[in-house]
Protein backbone atom coordinates (compact mmCIF):
# COMPACT_ATOMS: atom_id res chain seq x y z
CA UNK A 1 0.00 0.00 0.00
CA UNK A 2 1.03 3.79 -0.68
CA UNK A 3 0.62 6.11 2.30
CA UNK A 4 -1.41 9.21 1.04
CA UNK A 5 0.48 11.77 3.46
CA UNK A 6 3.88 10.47 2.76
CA UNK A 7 4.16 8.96 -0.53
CA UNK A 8 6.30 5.71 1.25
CA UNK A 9 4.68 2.11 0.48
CA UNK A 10 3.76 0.46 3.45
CA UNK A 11 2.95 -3.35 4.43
CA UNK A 12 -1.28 -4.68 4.76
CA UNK A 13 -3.37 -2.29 6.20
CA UNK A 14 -5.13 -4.99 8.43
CA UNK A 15 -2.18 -4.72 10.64
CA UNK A 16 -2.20 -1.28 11.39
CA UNK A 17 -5.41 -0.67 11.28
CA UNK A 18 -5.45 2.25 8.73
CA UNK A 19 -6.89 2.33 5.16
CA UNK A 20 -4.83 4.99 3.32
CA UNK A 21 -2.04 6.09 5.70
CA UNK A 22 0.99 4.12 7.33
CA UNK A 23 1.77 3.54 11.00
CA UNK A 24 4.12 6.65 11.27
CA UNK A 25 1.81 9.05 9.92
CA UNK A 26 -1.02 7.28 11.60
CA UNK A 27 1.05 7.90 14.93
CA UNK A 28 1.37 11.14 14.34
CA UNK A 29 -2.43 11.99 13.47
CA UNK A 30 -5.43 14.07 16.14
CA UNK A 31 -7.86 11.67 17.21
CA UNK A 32 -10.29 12.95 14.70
CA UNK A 33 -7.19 12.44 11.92
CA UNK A 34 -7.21 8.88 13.12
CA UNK A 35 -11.15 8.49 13.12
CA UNK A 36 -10.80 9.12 9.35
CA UNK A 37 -7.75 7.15 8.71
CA UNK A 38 -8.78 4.15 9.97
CA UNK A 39 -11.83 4.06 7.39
CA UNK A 40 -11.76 2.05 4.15
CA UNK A 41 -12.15 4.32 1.24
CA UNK A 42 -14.79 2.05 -0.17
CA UNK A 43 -16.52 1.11 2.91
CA UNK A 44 -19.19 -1.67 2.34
CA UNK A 45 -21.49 -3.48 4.39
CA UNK A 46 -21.79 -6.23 2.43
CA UNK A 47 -21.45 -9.09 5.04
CA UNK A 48 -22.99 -12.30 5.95
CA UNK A 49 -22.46 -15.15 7.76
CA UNK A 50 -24.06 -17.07 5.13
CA UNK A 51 -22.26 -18.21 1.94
CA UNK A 52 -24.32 -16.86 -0.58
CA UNK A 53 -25.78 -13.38 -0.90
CA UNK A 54 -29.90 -13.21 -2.20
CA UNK A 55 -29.76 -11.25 -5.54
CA UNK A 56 -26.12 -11.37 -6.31
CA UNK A 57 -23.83 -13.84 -7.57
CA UNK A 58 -20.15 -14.61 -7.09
CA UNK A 59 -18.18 -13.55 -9.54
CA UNK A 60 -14.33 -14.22 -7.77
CA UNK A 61 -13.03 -15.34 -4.80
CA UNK A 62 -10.22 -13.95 -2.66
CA UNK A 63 -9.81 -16.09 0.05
CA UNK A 64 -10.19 -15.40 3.88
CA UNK A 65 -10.09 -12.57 5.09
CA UNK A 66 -9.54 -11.58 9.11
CA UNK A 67 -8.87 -9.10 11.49
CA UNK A 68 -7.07 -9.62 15.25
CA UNK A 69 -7.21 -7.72 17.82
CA UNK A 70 -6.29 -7.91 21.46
CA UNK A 71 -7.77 -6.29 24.51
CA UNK A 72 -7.02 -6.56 28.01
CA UNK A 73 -9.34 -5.15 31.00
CA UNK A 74 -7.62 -2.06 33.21
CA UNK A 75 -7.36 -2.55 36.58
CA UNK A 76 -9.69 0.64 36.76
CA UNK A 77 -12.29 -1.28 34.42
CA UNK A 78 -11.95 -4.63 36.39
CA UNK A 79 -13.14 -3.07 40.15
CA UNK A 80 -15.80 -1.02 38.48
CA UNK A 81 -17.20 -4.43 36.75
CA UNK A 82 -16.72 -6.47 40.12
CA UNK A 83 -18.77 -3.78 41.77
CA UNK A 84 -21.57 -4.04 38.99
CA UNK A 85 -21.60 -7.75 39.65
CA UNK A 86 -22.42 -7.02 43.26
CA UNK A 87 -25.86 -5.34 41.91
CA UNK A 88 -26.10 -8.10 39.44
CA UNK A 89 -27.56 -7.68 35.99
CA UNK A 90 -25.76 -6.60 32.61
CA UNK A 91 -21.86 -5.44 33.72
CA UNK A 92 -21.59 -2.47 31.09
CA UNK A 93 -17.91 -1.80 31.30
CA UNK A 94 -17.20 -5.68 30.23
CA UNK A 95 -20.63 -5.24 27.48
CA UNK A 96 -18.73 -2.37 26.07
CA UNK A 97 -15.38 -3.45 25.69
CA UNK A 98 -16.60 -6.71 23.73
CA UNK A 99 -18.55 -4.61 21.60
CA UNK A 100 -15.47 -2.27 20.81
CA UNK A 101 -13.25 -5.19 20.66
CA UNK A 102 -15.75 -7.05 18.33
CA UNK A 103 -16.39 -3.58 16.08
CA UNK A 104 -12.39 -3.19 15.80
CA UNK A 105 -11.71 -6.76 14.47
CA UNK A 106 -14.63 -6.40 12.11
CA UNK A 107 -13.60 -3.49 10.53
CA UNK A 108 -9.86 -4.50 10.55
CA UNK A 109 -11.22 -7.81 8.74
CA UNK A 110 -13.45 -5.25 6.07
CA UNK A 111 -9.70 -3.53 5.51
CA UNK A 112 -8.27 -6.73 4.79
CA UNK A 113 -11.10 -7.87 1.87
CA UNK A 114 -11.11 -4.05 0.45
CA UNK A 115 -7.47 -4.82 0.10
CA UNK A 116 -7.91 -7.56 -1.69
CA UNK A 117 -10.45 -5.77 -4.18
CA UNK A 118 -13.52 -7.11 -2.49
CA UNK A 119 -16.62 -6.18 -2.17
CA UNK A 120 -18.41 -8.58 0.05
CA UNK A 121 -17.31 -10.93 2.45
CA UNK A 122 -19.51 -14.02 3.48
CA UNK A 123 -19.36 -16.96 6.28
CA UNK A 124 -17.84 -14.30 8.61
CA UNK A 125 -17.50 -15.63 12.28
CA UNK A 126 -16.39 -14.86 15.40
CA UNK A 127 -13.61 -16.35 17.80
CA UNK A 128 -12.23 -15.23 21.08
CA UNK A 129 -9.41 -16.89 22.64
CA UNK A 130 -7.98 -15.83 26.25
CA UNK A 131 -4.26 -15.51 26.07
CA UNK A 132 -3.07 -14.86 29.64
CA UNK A 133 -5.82 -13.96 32.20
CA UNK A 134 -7.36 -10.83 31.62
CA UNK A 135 -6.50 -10.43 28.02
CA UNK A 136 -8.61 -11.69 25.20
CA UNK A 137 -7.79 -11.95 21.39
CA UNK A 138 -10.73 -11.62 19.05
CA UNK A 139 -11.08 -12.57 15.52
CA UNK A 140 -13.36 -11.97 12.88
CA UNK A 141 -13.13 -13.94 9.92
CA UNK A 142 -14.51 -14.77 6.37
CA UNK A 143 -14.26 -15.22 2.61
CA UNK A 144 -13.52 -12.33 0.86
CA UNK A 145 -15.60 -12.43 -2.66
CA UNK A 146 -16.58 -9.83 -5.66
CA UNK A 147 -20.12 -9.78 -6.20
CA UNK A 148 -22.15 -8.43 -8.81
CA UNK A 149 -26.41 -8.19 -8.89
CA UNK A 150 -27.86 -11.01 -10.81
């Protein structure tokens, strides 16, 4: 890929979660900078977890697709959420950190299949592994394809 700040190429987006700049320039981006950065220039929503799509048909495919992403609880985050579990009910500091964690490997695994020259990605899944206590990797994987209406 070709950074569009500085001109240098730069290895698969997926990894730095960017879709037009590289890590250096990323670094030294606002947090609005970032926001925009970080978003495919042709953003689709074509997903599913199914492996066809109603109305279009395959037309090539690229292979999987995934994005990674680790997260760990603070310490901050883990006494608010045992406190929460004293009242019982949904613990929102652990509800929203999955659902961050979950959006991030999603759209790092959308980066990935616009990469590729997707346009669609079906059988996308889920996976979360713990890899030491208290941090969590989540994946989000499927088959990159190009789809055109029937």
């Amino acid at each position: 890929m070709r950074c569009k700040v500085c001109g240098r190429d730069y290895p698969s987006l997926y990894h730095f979660k960017t879709a037009d700049v590289c890590l250096g320039c990323y670094e030294g981006m606002g947090d609005e900078e970032r926001v925009k950065a970080a978003q495919p220039k042709e953003i689709f929503r074509l997903t599913t977890t199914a492996f066809t799509i109603d109305g279009y048909r395959i037309v090539k495919s690229f292979g999987i697709v995934r994005g990674i992403t680790v997260r760990s609880r603070s310490v901050f985050g883990t006494i608010g959420a045992s406190l929460q579990t004293i009242v019982g009910g949904n613990i929102t500091l652990f509800s929203e950190l999955c659902e961050q964690t979950r959006s991030e490997a999603f759209e790092m695994m959308v980066n990935h299949a616009v990469e590729r020259g997707a346009n669609a990605v079906i059988g996308v899944r889920y996976d979360a592994t713990d890899i030491i206590q208290g941090a969590t990797e989540v994946l989000c994987y499927g088959t990159a394809v190009l789809v055109e209406p029937i």
